[in-house]
N, C-alpha and C. Protein backbone atom coordinates (compact mmCIF):
# COMPACT_ATOMS: atom_id res chain seq x y z
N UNK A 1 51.32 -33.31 52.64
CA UNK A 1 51.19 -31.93 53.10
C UNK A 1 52.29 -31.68 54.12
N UNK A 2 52.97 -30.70 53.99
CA UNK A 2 53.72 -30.60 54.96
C UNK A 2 53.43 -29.54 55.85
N UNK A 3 54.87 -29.60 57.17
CA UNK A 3 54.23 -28.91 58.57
C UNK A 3 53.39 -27.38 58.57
N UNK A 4 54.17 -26.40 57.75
CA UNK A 4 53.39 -25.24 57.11
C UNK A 4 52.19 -25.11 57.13
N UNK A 5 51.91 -26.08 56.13
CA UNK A 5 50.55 -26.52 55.40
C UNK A 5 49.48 -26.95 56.69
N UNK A 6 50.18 -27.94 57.02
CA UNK A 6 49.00 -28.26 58.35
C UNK A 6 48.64 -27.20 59.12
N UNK A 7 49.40 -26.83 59.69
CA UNK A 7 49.08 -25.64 60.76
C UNK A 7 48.46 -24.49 60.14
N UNK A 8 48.67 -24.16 58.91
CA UNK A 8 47.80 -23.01 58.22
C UNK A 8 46.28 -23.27 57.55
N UNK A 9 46.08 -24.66 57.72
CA UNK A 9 44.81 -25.03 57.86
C UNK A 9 43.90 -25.32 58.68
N UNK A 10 45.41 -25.60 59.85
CA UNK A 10 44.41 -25.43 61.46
C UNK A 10 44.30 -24.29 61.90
N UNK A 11 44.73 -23.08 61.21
CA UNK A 11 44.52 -21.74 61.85
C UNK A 11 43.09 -21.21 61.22
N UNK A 12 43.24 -21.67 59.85
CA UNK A 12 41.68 -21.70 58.80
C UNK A 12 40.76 -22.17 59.20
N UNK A 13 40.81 -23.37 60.07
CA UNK A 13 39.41 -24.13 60.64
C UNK A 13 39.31 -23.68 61.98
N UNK A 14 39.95 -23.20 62.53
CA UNK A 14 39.89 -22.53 63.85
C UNK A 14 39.57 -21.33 64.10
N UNK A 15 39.63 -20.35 63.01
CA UNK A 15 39.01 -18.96 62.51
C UNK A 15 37.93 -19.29 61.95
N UNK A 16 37.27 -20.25 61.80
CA UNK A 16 35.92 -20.73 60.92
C UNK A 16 35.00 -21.21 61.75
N UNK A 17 35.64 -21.30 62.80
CA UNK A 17 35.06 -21.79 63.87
C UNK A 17 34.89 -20.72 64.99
N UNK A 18 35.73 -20.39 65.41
CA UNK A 18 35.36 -18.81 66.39
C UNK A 18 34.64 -18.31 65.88
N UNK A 19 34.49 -17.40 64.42
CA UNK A 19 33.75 -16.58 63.51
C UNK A 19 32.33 -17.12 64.29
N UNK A 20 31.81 -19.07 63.88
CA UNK A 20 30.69 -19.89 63.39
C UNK A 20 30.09 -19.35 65.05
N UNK A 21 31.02 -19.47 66.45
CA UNK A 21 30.85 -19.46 67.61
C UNK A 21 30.49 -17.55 68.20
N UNK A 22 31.07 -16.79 67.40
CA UNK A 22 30.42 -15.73 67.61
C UNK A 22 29.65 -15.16 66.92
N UNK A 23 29.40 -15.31 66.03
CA UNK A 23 27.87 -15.03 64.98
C UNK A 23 27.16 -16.30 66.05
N UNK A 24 27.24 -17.16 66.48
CA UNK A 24 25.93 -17.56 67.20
C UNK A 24 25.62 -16.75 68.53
N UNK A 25 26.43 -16.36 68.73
CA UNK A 25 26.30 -15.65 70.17
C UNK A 25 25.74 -13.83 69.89
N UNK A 26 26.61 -13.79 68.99
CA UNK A 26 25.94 -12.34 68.52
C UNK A 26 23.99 -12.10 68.16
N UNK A 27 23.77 -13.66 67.50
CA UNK A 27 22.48 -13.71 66.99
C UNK A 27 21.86 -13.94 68.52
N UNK A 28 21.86 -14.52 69.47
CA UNK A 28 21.30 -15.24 70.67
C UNK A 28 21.03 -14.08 71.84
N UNK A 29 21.69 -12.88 71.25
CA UNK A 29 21.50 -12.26 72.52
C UNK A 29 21.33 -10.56 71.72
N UNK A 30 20.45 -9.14 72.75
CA UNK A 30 19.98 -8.63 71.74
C UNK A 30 20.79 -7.10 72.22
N UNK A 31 22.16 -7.40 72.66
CA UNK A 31 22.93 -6.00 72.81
C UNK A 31 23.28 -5.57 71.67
N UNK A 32 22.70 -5.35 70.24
CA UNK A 32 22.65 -4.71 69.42
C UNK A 32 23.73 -3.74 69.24
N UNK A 33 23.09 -1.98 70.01
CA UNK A 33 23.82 -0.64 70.04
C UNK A 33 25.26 -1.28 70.17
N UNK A 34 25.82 -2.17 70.55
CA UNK A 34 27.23 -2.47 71.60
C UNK A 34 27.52 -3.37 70.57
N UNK A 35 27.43 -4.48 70.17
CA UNK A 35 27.46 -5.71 69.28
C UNK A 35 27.62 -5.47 67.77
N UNK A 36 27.22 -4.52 67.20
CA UNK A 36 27.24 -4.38 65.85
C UNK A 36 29.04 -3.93 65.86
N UNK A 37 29.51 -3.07 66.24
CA UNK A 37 30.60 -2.08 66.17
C UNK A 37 31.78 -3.39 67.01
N UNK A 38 31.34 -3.96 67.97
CA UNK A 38 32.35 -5.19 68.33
C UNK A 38 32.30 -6.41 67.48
N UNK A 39 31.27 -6.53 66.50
CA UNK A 39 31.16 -7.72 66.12
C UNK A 39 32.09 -7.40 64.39
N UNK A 40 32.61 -6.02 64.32
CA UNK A 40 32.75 -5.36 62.83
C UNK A 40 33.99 -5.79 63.77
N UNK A 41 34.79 -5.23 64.91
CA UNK A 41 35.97 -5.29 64.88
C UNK A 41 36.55 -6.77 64.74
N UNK A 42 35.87 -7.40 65.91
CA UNK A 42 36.34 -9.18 65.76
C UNK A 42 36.24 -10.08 64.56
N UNK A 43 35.20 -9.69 63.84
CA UNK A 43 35.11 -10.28 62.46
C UNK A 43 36.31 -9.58 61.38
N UNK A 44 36.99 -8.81 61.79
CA UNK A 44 37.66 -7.96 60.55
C UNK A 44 39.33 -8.86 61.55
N UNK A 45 39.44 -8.44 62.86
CA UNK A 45 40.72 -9.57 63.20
C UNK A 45 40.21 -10.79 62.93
N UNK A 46 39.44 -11.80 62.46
CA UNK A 46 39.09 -13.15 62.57
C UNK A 46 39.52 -13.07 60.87
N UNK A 47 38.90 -12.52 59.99
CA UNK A 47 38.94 -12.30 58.94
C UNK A 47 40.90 -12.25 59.04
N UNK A 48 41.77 -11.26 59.16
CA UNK A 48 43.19 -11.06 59.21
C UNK A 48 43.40 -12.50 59.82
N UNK A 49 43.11 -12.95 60.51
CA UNK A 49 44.10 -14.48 61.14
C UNK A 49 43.63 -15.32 59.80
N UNK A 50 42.49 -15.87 59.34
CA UNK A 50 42.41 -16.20 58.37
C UNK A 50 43.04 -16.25 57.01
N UNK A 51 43.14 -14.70 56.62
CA UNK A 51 43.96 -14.88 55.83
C UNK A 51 45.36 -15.12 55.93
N UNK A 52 45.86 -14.95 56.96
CA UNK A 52 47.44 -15.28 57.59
C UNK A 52 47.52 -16.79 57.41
N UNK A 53 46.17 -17.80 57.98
CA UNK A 53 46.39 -19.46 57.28
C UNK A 53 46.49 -19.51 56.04
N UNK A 54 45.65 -19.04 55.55
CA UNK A 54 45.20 -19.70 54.16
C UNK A 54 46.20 -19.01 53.26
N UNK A 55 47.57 -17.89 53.59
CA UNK A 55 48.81 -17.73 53.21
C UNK A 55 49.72 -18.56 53.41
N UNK A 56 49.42 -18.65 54.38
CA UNK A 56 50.70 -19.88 55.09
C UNK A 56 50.11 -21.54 53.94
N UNK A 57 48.89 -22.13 54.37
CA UNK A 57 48.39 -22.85 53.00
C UNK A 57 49.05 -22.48 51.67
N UNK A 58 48.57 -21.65 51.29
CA UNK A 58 48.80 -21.58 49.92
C UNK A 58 50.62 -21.67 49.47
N UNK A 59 51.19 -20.85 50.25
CA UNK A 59 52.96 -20.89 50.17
C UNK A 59 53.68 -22.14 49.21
N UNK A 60 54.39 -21.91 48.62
CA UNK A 60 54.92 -22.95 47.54
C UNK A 60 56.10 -23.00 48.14
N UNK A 61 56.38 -24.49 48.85
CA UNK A 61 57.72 -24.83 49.12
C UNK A 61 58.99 -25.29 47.90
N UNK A 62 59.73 -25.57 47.84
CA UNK A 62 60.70 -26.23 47.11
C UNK A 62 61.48 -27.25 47.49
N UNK A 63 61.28 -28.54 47.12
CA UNK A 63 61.95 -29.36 47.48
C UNK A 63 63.37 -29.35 47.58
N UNK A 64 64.01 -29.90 48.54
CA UNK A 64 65.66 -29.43 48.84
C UNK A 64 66.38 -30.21 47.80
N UNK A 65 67.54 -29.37 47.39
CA UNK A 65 68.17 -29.98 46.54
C UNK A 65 68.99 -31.56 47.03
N UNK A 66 68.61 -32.64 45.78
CA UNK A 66 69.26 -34.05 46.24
C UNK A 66 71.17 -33.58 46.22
N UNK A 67 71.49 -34.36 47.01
CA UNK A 67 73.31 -34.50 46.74
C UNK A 67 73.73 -35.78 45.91
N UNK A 68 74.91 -35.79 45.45
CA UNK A 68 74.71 -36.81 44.30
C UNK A 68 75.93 -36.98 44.76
């Protein structure tokens, strides 16, 4: 795997993880009226960084041409 690759999977498990850390916090506490409408915005940027890894993941490098 190369450097790309790594880091766009640590941005994937690290957005999977904030998300996992505020859906627990959202569920734990009961500011509702306030929480629904902040929890749409942060989940929709958590959601965008996400897909920004799992682009960066997916990306098809090309091996450099050999010299002969």
């Amino acid at each position: 795997m190369d450097r790309s690759r790594f880091y766009g999977f640590l941005i994937c498990i690290g957005i999977v993880i904030a998300a996992t850390l505020f859906l627990v916090g959202l569920v734990s506490k009961s500011y509702w009226a306030l929480a629904i409408p902040v929890a749409a915005f942060t989940l929709g940027l958590l959601g965008l960084g996400f897909w920004i890894g799992w682009t960066i993941v997916m990306l098809k490098t090309e091996a450099p041409p050999e010299d002969d």
